[in-house]
Protein backbone atom coordinates (compact mmCIF):
# COMPACT_ATOMS: atom_id res chain seq x y z
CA UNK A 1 0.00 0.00 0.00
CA UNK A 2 2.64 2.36 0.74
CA UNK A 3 4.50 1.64 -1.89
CA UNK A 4 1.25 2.32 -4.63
CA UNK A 5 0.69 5.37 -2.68
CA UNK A 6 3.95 6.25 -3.26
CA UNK A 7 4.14 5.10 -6.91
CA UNK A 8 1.06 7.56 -7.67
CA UNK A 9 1.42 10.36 -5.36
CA UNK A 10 2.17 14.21 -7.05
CA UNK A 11 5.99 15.31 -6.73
CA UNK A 12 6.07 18.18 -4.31
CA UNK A 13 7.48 21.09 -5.44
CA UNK A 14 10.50 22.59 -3.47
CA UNK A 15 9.74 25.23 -1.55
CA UNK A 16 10.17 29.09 -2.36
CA UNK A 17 9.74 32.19 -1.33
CA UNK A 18 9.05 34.89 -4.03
CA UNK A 19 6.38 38.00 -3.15
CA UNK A 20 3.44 37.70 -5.12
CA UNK A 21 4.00 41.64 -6.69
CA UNK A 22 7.39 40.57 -8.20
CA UNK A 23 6.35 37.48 -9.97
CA UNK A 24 5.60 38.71 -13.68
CA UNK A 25 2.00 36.99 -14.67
CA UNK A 26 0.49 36.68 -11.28
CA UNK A 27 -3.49 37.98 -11.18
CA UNK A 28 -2.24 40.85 -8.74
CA UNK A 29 -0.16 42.18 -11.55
CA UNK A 30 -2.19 41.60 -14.33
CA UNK A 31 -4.92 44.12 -11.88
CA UNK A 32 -2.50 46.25 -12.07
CA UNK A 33 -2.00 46.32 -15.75
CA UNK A 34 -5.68 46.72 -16.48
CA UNK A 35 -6.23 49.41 -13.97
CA UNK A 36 -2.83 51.46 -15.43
CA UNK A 37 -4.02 50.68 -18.66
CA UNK A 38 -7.75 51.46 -18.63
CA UNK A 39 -8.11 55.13 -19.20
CA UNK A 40 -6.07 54.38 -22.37
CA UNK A 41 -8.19 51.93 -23.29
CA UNK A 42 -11.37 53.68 -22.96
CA UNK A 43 -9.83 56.74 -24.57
CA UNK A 44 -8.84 54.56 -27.79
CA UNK A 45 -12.65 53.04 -27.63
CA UNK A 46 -13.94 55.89 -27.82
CA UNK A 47 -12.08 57.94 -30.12
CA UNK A 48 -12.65 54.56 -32.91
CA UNK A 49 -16.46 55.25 -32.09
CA UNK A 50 -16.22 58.87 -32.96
CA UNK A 51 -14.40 57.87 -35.85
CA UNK A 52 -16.97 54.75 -36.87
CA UNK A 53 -20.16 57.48 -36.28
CA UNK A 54 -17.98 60.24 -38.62
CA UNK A 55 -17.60 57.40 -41.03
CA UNK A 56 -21.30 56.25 -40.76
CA UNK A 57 -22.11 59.84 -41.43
CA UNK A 58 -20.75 60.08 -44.54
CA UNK A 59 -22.02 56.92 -46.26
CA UNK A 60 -25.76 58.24 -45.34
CA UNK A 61 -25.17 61.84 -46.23
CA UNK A 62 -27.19 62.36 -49.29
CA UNK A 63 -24.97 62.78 -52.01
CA UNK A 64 -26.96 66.09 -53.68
CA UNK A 65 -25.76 68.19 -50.42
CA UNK A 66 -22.45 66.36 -50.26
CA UNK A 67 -20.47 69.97 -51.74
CA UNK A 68 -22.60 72.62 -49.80
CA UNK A 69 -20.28 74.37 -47.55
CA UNK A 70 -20.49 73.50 -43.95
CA UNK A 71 -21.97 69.76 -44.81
CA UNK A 72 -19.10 67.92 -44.55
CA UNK A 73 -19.05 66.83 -40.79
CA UNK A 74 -20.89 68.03 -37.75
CA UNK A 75 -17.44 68.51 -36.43
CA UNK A 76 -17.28 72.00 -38.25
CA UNK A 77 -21.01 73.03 -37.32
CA UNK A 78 -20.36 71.74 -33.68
CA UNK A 79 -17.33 73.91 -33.18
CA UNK A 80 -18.68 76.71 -34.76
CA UNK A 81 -21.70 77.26 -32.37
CA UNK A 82 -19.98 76.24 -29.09
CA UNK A 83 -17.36 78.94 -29.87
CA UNK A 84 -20.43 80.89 -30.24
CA UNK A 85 -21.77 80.33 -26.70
CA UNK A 86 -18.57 80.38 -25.11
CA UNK A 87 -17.87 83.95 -26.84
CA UNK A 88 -21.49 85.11 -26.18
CA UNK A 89 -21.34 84.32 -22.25
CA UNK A 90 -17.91 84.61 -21.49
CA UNK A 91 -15.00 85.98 -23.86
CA UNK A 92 -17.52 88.51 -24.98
CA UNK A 93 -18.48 90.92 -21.86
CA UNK A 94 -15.18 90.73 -20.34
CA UNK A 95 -13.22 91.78 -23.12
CA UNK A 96 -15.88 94.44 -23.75
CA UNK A 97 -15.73 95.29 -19.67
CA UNK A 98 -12.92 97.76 -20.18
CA UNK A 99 -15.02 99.35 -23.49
CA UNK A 100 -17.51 101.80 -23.99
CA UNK A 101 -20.42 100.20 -25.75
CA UNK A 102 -19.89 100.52 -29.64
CA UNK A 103 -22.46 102.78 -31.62
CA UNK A 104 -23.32 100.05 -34.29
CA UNK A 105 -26.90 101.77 -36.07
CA UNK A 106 -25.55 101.84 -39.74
CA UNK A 107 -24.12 98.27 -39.49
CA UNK A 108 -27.64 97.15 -37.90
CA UNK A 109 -29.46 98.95 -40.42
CA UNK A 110 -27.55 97.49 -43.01
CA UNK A 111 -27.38 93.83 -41.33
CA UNK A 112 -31.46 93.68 -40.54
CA UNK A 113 -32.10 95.13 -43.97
CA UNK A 114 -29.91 92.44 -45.59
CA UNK A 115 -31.23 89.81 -43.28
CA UNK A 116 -35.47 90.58 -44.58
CA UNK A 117 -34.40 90.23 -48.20
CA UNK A 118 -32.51 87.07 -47.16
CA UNK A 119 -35.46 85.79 -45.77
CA UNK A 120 -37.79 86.98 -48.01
CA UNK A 121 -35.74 85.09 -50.26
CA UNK A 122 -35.80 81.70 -48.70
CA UNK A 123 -39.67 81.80 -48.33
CA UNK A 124 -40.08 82.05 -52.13
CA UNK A 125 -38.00 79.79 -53.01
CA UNK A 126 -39.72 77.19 -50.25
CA UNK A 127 -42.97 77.97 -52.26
CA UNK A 128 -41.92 78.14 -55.62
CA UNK A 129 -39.82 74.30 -54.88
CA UNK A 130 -43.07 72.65 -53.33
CA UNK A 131 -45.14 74.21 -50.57
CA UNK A 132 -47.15 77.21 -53.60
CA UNK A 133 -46.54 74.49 -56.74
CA UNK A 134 -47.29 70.82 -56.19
CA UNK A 135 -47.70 70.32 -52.32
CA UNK A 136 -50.42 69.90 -50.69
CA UNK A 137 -49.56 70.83 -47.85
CA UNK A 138 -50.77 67.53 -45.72
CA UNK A 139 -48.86 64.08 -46.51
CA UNK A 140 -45.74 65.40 -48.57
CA UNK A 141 -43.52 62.86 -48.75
CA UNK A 142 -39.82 63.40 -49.24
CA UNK A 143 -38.37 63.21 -52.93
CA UNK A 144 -35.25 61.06 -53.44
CA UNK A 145 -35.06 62.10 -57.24
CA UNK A 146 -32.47 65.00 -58.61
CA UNK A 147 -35.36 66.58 -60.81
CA UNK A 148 -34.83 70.23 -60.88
CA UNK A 149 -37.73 71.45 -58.52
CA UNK A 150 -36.74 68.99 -55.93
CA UNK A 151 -33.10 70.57 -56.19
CA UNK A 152 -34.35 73.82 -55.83
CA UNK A 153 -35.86 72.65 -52.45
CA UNK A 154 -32.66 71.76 -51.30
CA UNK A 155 -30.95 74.45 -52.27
CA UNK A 156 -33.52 76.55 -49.93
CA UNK A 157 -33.30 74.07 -47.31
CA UNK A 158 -29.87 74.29 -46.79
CA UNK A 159 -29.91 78.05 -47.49
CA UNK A 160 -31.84 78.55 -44.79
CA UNK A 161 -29.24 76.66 -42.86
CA UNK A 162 -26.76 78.66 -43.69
CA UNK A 163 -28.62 81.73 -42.48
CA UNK A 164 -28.99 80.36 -39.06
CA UNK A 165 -25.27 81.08 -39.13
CA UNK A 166 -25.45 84.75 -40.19
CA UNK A 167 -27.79 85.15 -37.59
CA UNK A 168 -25.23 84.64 -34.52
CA UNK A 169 -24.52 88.10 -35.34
CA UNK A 170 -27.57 89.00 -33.82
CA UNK A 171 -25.67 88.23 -30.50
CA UNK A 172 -22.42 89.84 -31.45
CA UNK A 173 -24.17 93.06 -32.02
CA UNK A 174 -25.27 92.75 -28.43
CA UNK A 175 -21.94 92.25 -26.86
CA UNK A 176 -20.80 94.93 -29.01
CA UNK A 177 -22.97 97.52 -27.37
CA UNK A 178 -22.65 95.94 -23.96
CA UNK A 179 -26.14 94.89 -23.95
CA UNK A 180 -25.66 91.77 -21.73
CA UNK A 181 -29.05 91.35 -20.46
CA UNK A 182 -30.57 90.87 -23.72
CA UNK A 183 -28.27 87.97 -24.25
CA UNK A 184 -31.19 85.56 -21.93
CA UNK A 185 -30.55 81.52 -21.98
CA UNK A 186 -33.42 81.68 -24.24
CA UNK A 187 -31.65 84.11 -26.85
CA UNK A 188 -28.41 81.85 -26.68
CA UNK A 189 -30.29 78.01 -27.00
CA UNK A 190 -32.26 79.51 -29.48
CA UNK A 191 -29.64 80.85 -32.11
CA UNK A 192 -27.64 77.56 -31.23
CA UNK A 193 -30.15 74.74 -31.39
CA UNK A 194 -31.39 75.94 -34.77
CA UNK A 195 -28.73 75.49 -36.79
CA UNK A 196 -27.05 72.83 -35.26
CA UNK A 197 -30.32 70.68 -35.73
CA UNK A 198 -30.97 71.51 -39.03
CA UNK A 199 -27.80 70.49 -39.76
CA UNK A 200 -28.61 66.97 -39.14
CA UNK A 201 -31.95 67.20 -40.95
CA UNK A 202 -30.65 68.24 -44.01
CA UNK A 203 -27.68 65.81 -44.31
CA UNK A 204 -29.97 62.84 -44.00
CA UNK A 205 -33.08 64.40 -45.72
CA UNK A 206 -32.20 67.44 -47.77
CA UNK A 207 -35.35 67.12 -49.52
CA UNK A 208 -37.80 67.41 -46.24
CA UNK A 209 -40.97 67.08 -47.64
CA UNK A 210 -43.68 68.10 -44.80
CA UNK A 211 -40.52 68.33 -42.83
CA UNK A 212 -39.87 71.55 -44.54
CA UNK A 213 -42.72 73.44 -43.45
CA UNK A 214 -41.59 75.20 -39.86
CA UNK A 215 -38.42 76.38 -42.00
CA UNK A 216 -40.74 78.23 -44.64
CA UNK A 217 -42.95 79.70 -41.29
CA UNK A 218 -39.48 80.50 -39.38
CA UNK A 219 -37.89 82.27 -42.18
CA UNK A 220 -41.86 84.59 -43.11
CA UNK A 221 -41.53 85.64 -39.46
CA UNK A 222 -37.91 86.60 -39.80
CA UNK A 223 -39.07 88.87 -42.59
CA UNK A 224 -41.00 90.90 -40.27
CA UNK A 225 -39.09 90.41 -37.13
CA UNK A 226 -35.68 91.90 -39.09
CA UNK A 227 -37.93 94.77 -40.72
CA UNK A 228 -38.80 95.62 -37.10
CA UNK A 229 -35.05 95.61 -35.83
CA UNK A 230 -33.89 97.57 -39.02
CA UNK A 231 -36.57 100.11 -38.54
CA UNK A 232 -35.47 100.36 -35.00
CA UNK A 233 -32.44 100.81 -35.48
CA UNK A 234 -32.97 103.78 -37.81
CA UNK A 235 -33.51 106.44 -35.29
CA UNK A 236 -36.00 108.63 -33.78
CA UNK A 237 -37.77 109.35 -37.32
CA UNK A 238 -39.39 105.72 -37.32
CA UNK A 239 -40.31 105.27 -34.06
CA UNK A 240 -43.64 106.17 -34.44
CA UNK A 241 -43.74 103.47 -37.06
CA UNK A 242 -43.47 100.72 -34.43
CA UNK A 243 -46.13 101.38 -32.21
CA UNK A 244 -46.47 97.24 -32.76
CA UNK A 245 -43.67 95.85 -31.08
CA UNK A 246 -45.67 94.67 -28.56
CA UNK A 247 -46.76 91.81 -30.80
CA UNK A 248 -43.66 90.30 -31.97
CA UNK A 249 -43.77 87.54 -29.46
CA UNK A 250 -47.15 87.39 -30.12
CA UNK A 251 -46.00 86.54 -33.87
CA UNK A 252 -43.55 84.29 -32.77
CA UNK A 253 -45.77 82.23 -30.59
CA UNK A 254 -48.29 81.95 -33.51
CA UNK A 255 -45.50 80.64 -35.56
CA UNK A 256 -45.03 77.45 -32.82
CA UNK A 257 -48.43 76.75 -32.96
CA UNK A 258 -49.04 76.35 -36.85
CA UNK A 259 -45.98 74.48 -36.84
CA UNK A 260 -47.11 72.45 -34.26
CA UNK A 261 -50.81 72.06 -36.04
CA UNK A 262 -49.43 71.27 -39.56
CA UNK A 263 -46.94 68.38 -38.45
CA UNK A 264 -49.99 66.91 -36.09
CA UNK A 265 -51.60 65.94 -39.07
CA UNK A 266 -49.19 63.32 -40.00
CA UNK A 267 -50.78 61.44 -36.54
CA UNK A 268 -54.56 61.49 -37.59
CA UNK A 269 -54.03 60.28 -40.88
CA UNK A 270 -55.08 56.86 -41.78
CA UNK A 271 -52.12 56.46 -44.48
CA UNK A 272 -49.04 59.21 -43.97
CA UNK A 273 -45.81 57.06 -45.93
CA UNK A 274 -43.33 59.99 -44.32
CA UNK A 275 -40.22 58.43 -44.77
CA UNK A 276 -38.38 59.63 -41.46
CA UNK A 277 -41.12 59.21 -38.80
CA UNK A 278 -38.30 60.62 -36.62
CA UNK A 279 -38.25 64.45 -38.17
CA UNK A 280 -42.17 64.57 -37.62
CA UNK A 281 -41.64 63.70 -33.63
CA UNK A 282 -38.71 66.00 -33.43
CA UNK A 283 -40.48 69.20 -35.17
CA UNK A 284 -43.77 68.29 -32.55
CA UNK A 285 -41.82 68.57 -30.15
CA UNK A 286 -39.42 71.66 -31.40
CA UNK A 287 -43.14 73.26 -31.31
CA UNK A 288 -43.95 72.41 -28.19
CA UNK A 289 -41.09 73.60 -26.36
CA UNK A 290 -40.39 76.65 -27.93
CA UNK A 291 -43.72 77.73 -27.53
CA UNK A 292 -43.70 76.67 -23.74
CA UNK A 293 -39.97 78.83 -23.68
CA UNK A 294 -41.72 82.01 -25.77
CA UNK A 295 -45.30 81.56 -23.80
CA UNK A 296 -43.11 81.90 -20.40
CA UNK A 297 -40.90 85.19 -21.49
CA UNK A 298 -44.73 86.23 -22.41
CA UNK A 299 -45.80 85.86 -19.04
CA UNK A 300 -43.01 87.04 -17.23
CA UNK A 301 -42.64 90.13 -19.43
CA UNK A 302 -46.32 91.38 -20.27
CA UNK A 303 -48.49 90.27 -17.45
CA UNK A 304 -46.23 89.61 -14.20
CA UNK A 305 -43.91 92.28 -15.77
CA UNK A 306 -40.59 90.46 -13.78
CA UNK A 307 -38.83 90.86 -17.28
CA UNK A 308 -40.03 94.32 -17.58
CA UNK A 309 -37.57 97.13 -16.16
CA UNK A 310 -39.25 99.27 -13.04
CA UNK A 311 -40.63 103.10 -14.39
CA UNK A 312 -38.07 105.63 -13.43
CA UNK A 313 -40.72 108.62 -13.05
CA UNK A 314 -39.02 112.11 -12.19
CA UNK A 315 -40.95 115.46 -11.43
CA UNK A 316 -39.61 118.33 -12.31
CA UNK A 317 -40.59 122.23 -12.69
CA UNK A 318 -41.72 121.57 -16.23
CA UNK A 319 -43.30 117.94 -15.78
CA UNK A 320 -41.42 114.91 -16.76
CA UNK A 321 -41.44 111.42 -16.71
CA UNK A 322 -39.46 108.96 -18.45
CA UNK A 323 -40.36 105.05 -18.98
CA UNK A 324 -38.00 102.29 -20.14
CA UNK A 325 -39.67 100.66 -22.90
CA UNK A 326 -38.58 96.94 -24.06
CA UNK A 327 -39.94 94.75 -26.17
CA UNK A 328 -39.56 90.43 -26.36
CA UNK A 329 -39.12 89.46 -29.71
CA UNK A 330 -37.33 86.26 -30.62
CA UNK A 331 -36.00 85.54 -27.37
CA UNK A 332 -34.36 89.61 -27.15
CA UNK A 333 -35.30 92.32 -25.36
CA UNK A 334 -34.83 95.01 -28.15
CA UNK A 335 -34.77 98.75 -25.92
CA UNK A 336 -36.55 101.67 -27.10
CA UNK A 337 -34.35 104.06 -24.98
CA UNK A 338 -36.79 106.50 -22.62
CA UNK A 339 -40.25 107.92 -23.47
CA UNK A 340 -39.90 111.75 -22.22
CA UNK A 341 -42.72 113.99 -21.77
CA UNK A 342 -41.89 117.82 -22.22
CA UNK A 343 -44.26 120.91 -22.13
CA UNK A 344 -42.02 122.23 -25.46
CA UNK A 345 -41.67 119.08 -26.83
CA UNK A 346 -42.60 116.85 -29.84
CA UNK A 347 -43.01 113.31 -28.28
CA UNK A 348 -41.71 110.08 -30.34
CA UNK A 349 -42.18 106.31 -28.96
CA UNK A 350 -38.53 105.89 -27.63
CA UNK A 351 -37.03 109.57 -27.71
CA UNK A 352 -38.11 113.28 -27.93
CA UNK A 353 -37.59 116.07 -30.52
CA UNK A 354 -37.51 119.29 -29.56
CA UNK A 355 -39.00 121.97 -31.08
C-alpha cells in the first residue's frame, strides 16, 4: 500500500519564497496592468467610435448636399456654435468690460435690412420648390429624385441653414454695445439649437418634404421680425412706425403653434408614408417647447412684468417722466431708450424732438 501510494502520489514542489508583486503573470499584476491601462483603453474606444459614427455619417449623407459648404461633418457646425456660446457668455463681456459700448446703427441697419431680403428670399424659393406648386400641404412625402424642382428645395433648405449662421450676429451686435441682459438663456439656445439641428436634418433628408414646413414659417416671421429691428435701429424718425412691437412675441408664438398644427396631421391620418417618422416627432416637439420657452418670457414680461424694467418717473418744474420701454421678440429684449414727456416738446415712442 505504501508503496502504490507512493508510486502515484504528485511530486512536491521545493519550496520558495518569491512576493506575489514581483512574480511577472500573477493575477495581482495583471490588476495592475488593467487598472494602469484602462483610461487608455477607454480613450482609444472611444475615439474609434467617434471615428466609426464620422464614417457612418458620410455613407448616409445624401450625395446632392455632399459639396454645400459647412456639410461635410458636424465637427465644423459643432465647433462653430460652441465657440459661439462660449464667446457670447464669457470671452464677450469681459473683453468688452474695459469698453464703452460701440455705436453700431448703420451696421444694424444694413445687417437687418440684408437679413429681410434674405429671408424673403428663402420663403419664395420654399414655395416656388413645393409648398405654392405641387404640395399639398398635408402628406408630402420626401423626394429622393435630382429633378430640378426637388433641387431647388434643397438648395432653400440648406440656405436657410446657412442663415442660421449669419444670424449669430444677432448676439455679437449685443456684446458689441454691452447689452448683456438681452443675451437671456433663451436668446443663446435659441440661435444655437437651430442650426445645429438643421444640420442633421438636411444631411440625412435634404429634400424634407412636410418636414420643410416650420423652416418656410421661421424664415416669413424673420421677414418681419428683421424689418422691425432695421426700422429700429434707424432712429427717432421711425419710431412712431413701431407702435407694434408689442406683438412680436405674439408673432412668434403663432409661428409654434401652426408648426405644431401642420406636423400633427401626420398622426390622424389613416395612411401618412413619411419616410423619417423621426423628423415629424422632433419638429412636434421643437413646437412644443419653444412655444412653452416664448409663452413663459410672455408671461413674465407682459403680465407679471418680472422681465419688464421698473418706471423711473421724475418730477420736475416743467413735468417729466421717463419710462424704459422693451420689447420680447425672438427671445431679445430690443430697448426703445426712454419715453420723455416735455411741455415744449414733440413726443416720439422711444425719444423726444424738440421743437
Amino acid at each position: 500500500m505504501y508503496q502504490l501510494r507512493s508510486k502515484f502520489q504528485a511530486p512536491s514542489m521545493p519550496h520558495t519564497h518569491c512576493p506575489s508583486e514581483t512574480v511577472p503573470g500573477t493575477r495581482t499584476q495583471q490588476g495592475v496592468n488593467r487598472t494602469k491601462y484602462q483610461p487608455v483603453t477607454m480613450l482609444h474606444e472611444a475615439v474609434s467610435s467617434v471615428l466609426h459614427f464620422h464614417s457612418y455619417l458620410q455613407s448616409r449623407t445624401d450625395a446632392r448636399v455632399k459639396d454645400y459648404p459647412l456639410m461635410q461633418s458636424p465637427i465644423q457646425m459643432t465647433t462653430i456654435l460652441l465657440a459661439y456660446v462660449f464667446f457670447s457668455v464669457y470671452v464677450g463681456p469681459r473683453l468688452m468690460a474695459k469698453h464703452k459700448p460701440c455705436r453700431l446703427n448703420t451696421a444694424m441697419i444694413i445687417y437687418n435690412l440684408s437679413m429681410v431680403l434674405l429671408n424673403a428670399y428663402i420663403v419664395y424659393e420654399f414655395m416656388m420648390s413645393g409648398w405654392a406648386t405641387t404640395y399639398t400641404w398635408r402628406c408630402d412625402l420626401i423626394d429622393p429624385s435630382s429633378n430640378p424642382q426637388t433641387l431647388r428645395m434643397i438648395r432653400a433648405s440648406w440656405l436657410f441653414y446657412f442663415s442660421k449662421y449669419i444670424e449669430l450676429l444677432d448676439t455679437v451686435f449685443f456684446v458689441l454695445r454691452k447689452k448683456q441682459t438681452q443675451i437671456t438663456f433663451l436668446h443663446v439656445f435659441h440661435h444655437s439649437f437651430m442650426p445645429w439641428t438643421w444640420w442633421w436634418g438636411i444631411t440625412l433628408t435634404p429634400a424634407g418634404g412636410m418636414g420643410s414646413f416650420h423652416a418656410m414659417v421661421n424664415a416669413t416671421v424673420h421677414v418681419v421680425m428683421y424689418f422691425y429691428y432695421g426700422l429700429s435701429a434707424a432712429g427717432p424718425r421711425f419710431q412712431k412706425y413701431l407702435w407694434w412691437k408689442k406683438y412680436m412675441t405674439a408673432i412668434q408664438l403663432l409661428q409654434f403653434v401652426v408648426v405644431s398644427i401642420h406636423i400633427s396631421q401626420y398622426y390622424f391620418m389613416e395612411k401618412c408614408d413619411y419616410q423619417v417618422p423621426l423628423w415629424i416627432h422632433l419638429i412636434w416637439m421643437y413646437g412644443v417647447f419653444f412655444f412653452l420657452l416664448f409663452s413663459n418670457f410672455w408671461v413674465q414680461a407682459y403680465i407679471r412684468g418680472k422681465r419688464l424694467p421698473t418706471p423711473d418717473i421724475k418730477s420736475t418744474q416743467n413735468g417729466s417722466a421717463s419710462e424704459h420701454i422693451t420689447v420680447v421678440a425672438n427671445g431679445k429684449h430690443l430697448e426703445n431708450g426712454h419715453a420723455h414727456h416735455h411741455a415744449n416738446g414733440k413726443i416720439f415712442l422711444g425719444k423726444v424732438k424738440e421743437i
